[in-house]
Protein backbone atom coordinates (compact mmCIF):
# COMPACT_ATOMS: atom_id res chain seq x y z
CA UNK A 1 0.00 0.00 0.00
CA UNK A 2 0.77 3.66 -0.27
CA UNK A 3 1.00 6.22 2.60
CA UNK A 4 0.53 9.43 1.31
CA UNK A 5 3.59 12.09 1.73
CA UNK A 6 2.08 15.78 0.28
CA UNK A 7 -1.01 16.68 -1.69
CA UNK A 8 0.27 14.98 -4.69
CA UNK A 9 3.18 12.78 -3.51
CA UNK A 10 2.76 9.33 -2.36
CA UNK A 11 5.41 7.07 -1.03
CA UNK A 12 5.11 3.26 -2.16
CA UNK A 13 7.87 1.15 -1.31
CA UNK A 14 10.13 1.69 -3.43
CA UNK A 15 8.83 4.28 -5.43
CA UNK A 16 7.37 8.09 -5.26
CA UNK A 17 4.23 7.73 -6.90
CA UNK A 18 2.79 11.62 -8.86
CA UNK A 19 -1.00 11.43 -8.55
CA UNK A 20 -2.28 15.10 -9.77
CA UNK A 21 -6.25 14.48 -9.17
CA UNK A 22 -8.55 11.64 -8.76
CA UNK A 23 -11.61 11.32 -10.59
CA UNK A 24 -14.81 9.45 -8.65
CA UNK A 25 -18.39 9.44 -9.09
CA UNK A 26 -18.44 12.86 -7.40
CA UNK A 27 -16.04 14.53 -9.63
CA UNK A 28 -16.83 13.37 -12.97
CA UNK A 29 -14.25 14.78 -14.90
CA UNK A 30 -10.51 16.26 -14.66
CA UNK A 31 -8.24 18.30 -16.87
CA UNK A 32 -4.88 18.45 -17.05
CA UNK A 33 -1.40 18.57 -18.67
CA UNK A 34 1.33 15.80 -17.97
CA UNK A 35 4.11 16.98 -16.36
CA UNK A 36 7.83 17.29 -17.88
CA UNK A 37 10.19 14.27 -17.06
CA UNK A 38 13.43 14.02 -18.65
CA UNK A 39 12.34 15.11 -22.11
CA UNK A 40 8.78 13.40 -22.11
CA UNK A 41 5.47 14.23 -20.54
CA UNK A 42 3.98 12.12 -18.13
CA UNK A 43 1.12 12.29 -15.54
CA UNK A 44 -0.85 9.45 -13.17
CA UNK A 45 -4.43 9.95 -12.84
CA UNK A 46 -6.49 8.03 -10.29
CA UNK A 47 -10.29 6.51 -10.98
CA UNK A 48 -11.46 6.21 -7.19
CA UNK A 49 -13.52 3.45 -6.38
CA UNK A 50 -16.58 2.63 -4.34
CA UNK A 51 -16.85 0.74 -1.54
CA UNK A 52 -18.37 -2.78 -1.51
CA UNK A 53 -21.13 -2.36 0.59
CA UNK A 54 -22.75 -0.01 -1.90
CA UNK A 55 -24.99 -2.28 -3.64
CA UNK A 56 -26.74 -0.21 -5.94
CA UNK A 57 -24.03 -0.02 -8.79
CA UNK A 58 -23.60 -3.87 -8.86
CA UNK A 59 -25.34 -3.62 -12.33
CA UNK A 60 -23.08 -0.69 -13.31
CA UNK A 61 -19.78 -0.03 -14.45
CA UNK A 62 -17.57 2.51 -15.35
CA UNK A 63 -17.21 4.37 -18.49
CA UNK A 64 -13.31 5.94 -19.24
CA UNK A 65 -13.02 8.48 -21.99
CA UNK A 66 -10.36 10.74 -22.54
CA UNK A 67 -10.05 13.57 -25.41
CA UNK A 68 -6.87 15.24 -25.95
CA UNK A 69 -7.40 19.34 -26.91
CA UNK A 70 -7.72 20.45 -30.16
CA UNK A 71 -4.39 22.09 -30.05
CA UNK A 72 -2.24 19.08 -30.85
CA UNK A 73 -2.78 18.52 -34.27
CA UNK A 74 -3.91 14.72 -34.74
CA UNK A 75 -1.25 14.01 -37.16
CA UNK A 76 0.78 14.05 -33.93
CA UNK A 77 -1.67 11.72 -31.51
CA UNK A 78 0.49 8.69 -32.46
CA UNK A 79 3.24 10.25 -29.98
CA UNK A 80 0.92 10.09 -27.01
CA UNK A 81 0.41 6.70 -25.02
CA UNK A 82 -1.64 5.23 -22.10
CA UNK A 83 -1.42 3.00 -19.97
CA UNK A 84 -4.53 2.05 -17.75
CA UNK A 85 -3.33 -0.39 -14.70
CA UNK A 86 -4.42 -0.84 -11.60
CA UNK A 87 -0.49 -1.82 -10.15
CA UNK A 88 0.16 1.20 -7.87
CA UNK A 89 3.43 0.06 -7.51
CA UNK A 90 4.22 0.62 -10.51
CA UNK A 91 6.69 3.70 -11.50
CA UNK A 92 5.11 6.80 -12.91
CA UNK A 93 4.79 5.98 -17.08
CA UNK A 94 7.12 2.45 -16.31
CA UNK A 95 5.02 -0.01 -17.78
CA UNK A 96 6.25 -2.74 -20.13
CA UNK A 97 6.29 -1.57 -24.11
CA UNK A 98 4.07 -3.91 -25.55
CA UNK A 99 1.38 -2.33 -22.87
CA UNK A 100 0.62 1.58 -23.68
CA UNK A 101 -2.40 2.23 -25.99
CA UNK A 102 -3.03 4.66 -28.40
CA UNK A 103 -5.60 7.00 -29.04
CA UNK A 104 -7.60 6.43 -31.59
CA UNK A 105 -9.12 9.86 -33.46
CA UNK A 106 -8.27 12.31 -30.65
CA UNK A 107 -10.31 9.85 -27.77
CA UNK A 108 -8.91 6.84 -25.97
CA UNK A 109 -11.93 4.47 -23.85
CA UNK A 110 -11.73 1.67 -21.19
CA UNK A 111 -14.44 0.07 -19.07
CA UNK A 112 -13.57 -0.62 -15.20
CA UNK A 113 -15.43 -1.96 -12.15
CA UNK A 114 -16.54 0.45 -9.77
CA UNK A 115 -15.77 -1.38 -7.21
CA UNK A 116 -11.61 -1.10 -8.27
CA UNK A 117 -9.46 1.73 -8.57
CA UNK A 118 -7.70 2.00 -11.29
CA UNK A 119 -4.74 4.23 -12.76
CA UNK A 120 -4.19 6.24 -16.30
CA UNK A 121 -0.68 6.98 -17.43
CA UNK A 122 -0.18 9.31 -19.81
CA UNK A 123 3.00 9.51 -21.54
CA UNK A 124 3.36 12.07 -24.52
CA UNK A 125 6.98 12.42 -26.51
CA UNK A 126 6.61 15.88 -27.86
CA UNK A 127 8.48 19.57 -27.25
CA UNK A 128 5.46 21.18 -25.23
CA UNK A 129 2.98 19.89 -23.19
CA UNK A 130 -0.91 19.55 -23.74
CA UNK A 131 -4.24 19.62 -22.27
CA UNK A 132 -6.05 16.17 -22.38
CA UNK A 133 -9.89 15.71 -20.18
CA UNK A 134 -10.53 12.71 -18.52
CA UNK A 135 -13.84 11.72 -17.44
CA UNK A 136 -16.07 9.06 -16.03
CA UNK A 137 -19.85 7.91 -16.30
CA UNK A 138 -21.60 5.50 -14.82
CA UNK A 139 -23.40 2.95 -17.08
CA UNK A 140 -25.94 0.43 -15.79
CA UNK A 141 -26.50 -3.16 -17.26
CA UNK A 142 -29.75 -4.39 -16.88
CA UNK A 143 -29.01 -7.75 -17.92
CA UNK A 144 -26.59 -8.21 -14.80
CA UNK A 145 -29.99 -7.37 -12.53
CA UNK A 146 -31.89 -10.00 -14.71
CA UNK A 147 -29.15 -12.61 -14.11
CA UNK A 148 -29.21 -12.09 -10.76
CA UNK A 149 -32.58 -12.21 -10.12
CA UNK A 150 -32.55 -15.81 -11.89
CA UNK A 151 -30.06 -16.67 -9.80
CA UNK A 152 -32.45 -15.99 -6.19
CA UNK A 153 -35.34 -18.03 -8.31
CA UNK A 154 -32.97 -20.53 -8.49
CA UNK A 155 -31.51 -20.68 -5.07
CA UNK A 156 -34.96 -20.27 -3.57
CA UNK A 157 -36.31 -23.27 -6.12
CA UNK A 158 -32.95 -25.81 -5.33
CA UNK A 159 -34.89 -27.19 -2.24
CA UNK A 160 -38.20 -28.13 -3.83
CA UNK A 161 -36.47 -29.81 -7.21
CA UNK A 162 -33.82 -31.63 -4.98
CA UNK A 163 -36.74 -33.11 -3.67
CA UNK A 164 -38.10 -34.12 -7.14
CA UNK A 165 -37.29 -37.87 -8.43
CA UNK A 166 -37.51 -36.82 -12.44
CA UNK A 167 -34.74 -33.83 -11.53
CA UNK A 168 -32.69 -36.11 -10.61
CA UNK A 169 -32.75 -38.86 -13.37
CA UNK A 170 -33.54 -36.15 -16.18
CA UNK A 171 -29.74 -34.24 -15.08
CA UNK A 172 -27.95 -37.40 -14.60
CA UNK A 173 -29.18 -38.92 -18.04
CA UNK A 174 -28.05 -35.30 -19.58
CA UNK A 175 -24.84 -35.62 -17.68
CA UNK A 176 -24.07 -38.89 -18.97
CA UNK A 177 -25.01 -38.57 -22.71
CA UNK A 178 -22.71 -35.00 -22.62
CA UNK A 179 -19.52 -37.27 -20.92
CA UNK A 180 -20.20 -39.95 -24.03
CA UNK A 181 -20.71 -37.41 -26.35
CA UNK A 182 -16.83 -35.82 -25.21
CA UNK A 183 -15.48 -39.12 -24.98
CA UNK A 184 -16.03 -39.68 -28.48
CA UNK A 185 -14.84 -36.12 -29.76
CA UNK A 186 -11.87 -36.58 -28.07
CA UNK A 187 -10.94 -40.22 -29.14
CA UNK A 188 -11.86 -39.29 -32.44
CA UNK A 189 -9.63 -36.80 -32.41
């Protein structure tokens, strides 16, 4: 874990880890402009999450979108790269190559739990430094509340059709015809 030095400095072992702002479900959005390090921009923003016991957003999840400004002409948008973790241990923009994303026509989207936080790096190789929004939005997923309603019918049902004799010799007939059925896919192959 991290224990927090100064307003934007946070000591994890063995690193300093730069958070400028954290965006949550109470501040939807953030703007800002990496910082210089060593000849490249870089900046660590933080998606907060919820806590567990907050049941309401089981069905949701989280929308990530970030738009770079209109100042940085896209013919250069191929020199900007992000990297969406959730390793707070990791160095600020030190991720492994093959991992940064692009943007893709000035925006850049991920999808994330609300119930994780998770990190943006943004690295950008270019002589001055540039304005990029990041924000958040809820989504829900009504299909999650349907599953989840068939699973109670089921739980609340498992007592009566353990109970029932053709349960019983209807799944085990299924369960044996699907073990024959693999047995001979995989001897025929």
């Amino acid at each position: 874990m991290c224990a927090k030095v100064h307003t934007r400095l946070y000591q994890c072992w063995p690193n300093y880890l730069f958070i400028t702002a954290d965006v949550s479900l109470e501040e939807l959005e953030v703007t800002f402009a990496p910082s210089s390090m060593g000849g490249i921009f870089c900046e660590r923003i933080r998606i907060s999450k919820i806590p567990r016991w907050q049941f309401q957003s089981y069905a949701n999840q989280i929308h990530v979108r970030m738009n770079v400004s209109h100042s940085l002409p896209e013919k250069f948008h191929w020199k900007i790269q992000i990297y969406f973790h959730g390793n707070v241990s990791t160095g600020l923009c030190q991720c492994e190559m093959g991992e940064w994303q692009a943007l893709h026509g000035g925006t850049w989207n991920a999808v994330k739990s609300p119930y994780n936080s998770r990190y943006v790096d943004v690295k950008l190789a270019h002589k001055k430094s540039v304005v990029f929004s990041l924000s958040i939005q809820e989504e829900l997923h009504k299909w999650r509340l349907a599953c989840l309603g068939i699973r109670f019918v089921l739980l609340f049902l498992s007592p009566i059709v353990s109970k029932w004799a053709p349960f019983y010799y209807g799944s085990s007939m299924a369960l044996g015809i699907l073990l024959v059925v693999l047995t001979v896919i995989f001897q025929v192959g």
